[in-house]
Protein backbone atom coordinates (compact mmCIF):
# COMPACT_ATOMS: atom_id res chain seq x y z
CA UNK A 1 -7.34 11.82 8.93
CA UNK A 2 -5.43 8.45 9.60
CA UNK A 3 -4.16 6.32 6.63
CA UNK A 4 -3.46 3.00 6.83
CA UNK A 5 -2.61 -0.48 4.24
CA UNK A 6 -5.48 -3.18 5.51
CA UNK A 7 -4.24 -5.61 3.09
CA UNK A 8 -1.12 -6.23 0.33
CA UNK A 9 -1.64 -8.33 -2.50
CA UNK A 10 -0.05 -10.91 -2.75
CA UNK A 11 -0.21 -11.52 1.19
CA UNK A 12 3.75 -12.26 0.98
CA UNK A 13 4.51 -8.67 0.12
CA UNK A 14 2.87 -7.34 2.91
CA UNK A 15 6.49 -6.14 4.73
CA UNK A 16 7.95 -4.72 2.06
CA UNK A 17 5.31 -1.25 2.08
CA UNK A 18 4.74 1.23 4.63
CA UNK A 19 2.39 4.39 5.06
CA UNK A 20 2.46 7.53 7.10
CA UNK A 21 -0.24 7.46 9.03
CA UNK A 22 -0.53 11.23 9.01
CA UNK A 23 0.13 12.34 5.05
CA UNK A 24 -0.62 9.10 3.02
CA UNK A 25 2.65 8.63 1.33
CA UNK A 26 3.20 5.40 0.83
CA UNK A 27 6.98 3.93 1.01
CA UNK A 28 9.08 0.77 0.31
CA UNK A 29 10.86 -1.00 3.17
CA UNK A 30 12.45 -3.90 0.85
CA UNK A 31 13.31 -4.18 -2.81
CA UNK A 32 11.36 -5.46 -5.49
CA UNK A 33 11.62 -8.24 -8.01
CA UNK A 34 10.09 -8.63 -11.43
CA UNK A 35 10.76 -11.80 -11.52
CA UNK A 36 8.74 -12.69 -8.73
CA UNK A 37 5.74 -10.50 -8.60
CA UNK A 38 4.86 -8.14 -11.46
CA UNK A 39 1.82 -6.52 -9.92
CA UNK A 40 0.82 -5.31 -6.16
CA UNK A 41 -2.15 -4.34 -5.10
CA UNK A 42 -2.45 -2.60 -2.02
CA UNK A 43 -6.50 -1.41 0.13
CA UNK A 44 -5.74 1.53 2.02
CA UNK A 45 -7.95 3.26 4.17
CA UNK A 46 -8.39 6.74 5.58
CA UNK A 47 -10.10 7.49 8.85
CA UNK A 48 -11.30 10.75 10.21
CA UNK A 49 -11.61 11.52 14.27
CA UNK A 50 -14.79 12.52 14.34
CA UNK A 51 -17.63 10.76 16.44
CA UNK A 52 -18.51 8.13 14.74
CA UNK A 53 -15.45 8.00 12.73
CA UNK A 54 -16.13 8.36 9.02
CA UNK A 55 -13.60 6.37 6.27
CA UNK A 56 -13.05 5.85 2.93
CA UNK A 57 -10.95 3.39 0.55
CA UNK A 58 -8.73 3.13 -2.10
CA UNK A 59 -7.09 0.58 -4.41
CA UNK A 60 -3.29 1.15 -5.24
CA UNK A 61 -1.65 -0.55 -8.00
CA UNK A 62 1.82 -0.85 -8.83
CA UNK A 63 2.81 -2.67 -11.23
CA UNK A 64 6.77 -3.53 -11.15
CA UNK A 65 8.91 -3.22 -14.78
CA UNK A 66 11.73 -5.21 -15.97
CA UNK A 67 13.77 -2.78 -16.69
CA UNK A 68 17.25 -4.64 -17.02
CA UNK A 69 16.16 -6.32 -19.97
């Protein structure tokens, strides 16, 4: 199975994640800022290697906190 992020919401955001293509896990490459976006939403989809290829999709939500407050 292959994962990968098709899209970030908001669009602007789309750097800041990355995902191993071979276990899932999904990682930050930047920092986040409540102050600026409160809520991601991130389509990933996983791929088999069969013939035809068969996927699937999921919705991840993270939604940032203000914790300094």
């Amino acid at each position: 199975v292959v994962y990968e992020i098709d899209t970030v919401v908001p669009t602007s955001a789309s750097d800041i994640f990355s995902i191993d293509a071979n276990t899932g896990d999904i990682k930050l490459k930047g920092t986040l800022d409540f102050e600026s976006v409160t809520l991601y939403e991130l389509h990933v989809t996983a791929k088999d290697k069969g013939a035809p290829p068969l996927s699937g999709h999921c919705n991840v939500e993270l939604e940032v906190l203000d914790v300094n407050d």
